[in-house]
C-alpha atoms as a PDB file:
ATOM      1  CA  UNK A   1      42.728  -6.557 -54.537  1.00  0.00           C
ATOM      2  CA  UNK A   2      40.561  -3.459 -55.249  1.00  0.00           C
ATOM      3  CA  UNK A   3      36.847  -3.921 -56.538  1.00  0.00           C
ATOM      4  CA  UNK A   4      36.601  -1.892 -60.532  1.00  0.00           C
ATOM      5  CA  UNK A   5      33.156  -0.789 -59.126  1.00  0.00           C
ATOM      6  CA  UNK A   6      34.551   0.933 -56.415  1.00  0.00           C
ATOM      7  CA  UNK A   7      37.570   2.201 -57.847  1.00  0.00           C
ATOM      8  CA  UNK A   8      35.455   3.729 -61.087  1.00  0.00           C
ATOM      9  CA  UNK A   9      32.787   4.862 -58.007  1.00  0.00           C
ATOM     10  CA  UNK A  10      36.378   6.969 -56.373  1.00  0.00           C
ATOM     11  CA  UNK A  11      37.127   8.168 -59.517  1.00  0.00           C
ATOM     12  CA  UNK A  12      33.801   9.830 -60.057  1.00  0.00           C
ATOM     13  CA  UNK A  13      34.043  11.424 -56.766  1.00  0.00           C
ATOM     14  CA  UNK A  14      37.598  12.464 -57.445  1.00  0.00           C
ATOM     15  CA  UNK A  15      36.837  13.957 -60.406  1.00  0.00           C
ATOM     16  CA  UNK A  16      33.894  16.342 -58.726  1.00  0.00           C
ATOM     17  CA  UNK A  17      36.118  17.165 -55.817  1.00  0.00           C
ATOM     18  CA  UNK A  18      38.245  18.579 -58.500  1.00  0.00           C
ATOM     19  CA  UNK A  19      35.116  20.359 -60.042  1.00  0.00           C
ATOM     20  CA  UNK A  20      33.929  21.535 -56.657  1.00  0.00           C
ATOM     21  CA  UNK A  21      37.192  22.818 -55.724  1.00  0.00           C
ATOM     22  CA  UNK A  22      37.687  24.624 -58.919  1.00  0.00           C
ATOM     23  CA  UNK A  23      34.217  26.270 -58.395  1.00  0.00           C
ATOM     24  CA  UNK A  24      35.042  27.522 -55.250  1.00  0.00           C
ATOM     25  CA  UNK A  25      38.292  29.288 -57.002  1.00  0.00           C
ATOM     26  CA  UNK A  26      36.035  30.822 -59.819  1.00  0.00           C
ATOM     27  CA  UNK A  27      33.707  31.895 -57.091  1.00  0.00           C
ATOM     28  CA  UNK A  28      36.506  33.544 -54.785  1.00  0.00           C
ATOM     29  CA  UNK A  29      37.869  35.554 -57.730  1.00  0.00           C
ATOM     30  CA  UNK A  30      34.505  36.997 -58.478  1.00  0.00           C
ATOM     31  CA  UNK A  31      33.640  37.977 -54.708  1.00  0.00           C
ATOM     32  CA  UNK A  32      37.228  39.311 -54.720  1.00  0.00           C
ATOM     33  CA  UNK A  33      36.026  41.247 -58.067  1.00  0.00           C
ATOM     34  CA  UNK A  34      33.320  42.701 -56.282  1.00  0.00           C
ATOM     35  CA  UNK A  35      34.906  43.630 -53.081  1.00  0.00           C
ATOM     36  CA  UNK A  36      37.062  45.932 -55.705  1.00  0.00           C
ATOM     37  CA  UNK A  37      34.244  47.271 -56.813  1.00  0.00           C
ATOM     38  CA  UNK A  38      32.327  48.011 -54.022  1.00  0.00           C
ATOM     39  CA  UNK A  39      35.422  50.046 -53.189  1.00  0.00           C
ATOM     40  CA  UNK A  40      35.806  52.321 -56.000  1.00  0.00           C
ATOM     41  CA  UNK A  41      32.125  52.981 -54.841  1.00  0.00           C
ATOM     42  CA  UNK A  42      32.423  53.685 -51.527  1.00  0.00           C
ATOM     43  CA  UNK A  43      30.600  50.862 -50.019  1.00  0.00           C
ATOM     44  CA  UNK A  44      31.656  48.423 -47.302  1.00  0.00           C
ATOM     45  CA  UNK A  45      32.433  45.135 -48.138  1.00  0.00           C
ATOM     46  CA  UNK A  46      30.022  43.353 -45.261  1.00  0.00           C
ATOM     47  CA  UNK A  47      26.899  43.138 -46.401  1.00  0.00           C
ATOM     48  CA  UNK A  48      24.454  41.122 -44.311  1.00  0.00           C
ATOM     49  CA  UNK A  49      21.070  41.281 -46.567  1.00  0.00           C
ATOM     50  CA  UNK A  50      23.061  40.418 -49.660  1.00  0.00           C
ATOM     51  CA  UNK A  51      25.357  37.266 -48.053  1.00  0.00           C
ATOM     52  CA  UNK A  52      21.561  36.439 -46.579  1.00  0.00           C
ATOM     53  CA  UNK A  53      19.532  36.500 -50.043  1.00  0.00           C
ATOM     54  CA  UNK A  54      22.870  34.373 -51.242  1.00  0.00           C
ATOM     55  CA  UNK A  55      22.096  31.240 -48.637  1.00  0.00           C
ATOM     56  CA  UNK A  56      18.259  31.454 -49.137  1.00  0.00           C
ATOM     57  CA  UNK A  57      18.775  31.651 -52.624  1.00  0.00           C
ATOM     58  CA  UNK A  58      21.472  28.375 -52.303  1.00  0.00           C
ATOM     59  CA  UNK A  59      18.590  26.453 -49.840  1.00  0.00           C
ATOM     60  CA  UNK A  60      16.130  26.821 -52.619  1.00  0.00           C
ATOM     61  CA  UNK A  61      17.988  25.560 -55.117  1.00  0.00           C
ATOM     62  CA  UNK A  62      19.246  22.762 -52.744  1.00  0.00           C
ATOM     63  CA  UNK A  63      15.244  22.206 -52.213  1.00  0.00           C
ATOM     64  CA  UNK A  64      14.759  21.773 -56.253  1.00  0.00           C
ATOM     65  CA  UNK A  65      17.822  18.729 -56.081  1.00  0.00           C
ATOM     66  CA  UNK A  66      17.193  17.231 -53.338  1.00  0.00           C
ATOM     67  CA  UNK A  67      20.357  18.097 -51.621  1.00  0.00           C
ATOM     68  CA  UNK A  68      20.230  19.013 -47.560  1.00  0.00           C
ATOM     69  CA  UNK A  69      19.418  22.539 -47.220  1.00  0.00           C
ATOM     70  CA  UNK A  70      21.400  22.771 -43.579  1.00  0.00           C
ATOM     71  CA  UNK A  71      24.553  21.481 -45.504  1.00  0.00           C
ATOM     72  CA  UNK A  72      24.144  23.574 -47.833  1.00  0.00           C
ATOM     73  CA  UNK A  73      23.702  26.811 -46.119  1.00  0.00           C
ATOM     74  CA  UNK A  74      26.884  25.990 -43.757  1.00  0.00           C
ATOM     75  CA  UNK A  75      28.754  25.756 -47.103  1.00  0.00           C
ATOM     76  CA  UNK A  76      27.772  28.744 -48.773  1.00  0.00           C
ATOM     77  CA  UNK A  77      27.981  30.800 -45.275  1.00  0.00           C
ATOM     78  CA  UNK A  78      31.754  29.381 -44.910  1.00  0.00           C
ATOM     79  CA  UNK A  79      32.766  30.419 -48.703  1.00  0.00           C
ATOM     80  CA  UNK A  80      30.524  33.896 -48.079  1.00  0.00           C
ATOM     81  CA  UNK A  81      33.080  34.413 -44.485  1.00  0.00           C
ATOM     82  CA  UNK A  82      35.856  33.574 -46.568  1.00  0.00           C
ATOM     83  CA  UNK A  83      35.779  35.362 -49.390  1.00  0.00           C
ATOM     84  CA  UNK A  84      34.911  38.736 -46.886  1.00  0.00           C
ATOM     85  CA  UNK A  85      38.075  38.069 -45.819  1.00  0.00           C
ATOM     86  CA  UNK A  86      39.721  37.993 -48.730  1.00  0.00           C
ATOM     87  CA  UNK A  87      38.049  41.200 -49.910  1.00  0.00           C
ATOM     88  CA  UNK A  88      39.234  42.862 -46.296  1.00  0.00           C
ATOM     89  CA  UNK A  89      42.488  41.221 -47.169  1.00  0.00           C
ATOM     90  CA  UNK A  90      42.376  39.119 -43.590  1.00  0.00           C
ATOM     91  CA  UNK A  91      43.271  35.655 -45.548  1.00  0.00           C
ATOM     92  CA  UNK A  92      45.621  33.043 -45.979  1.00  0.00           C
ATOM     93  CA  UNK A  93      44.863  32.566 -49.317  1.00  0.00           C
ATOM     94  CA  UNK A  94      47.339  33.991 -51.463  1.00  0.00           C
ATOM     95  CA  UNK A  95      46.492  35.916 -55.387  1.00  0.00           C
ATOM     96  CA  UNK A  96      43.911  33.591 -57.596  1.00  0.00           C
ATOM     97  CA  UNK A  97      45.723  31.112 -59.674  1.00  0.00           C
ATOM     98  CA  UNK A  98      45.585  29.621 -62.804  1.00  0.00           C
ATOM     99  CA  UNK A  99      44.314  26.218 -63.475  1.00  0.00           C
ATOM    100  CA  UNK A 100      46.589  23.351 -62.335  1.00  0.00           C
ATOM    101  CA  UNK A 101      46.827  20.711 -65.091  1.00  0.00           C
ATOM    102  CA  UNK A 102      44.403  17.901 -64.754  1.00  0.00           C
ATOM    103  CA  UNK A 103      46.280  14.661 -63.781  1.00  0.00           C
ATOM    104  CA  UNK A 104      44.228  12.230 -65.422  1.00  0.00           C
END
């Protein structure tokens, strides 16, 4: 027998996964945006005082909720490394998608 506490408590979490993972979609198609840009410019798609003002920027705002800045700044360095690699075009991950349909 499951407890309605905990299952509504799941379903709140399931429902940010979903959120979370949709974020990190949005956010992949705009680095890959940019990594088109930056080559109709000329420039090269690594970076390193940009991805580094990104995580500093993410720790502060992980200082203003509360939320651990370490976490955080693995995170955002992991979703900076692959998105770079989807702009070089050294991914798995195949063309950006469109929004499956929500279950629920």
């Amino acid at each position: 027998m499951s407890d309605p506490k905990l299952e509504g408590l799941r379903s709140q979490i399931e429902k940010i996964d979903r959120q979370l993972v949709e974020l990190i979609g949005r956010r992949r198609e705009l680095a890959i945006e940019v990594g088109r840009v930056k080559a109709t410019l000329g420039l090269p798609v690594l970076d390193p005082q940009q991805e580094a003002k990104v995580v500093r920027r993410a720790a502060e705002i992980a200082r203003e909720y509360g939320v651990d800045e370490e976490l955080t700044r693995d995170v955002i360095w992991r979703i900076i490394a692959a998105a770079r690699d989807a702009q070089e075009g050294r991914t798995r991950w195949g063309p950006p998608t469109a929004k499956p349909p929500d279950p629920a």
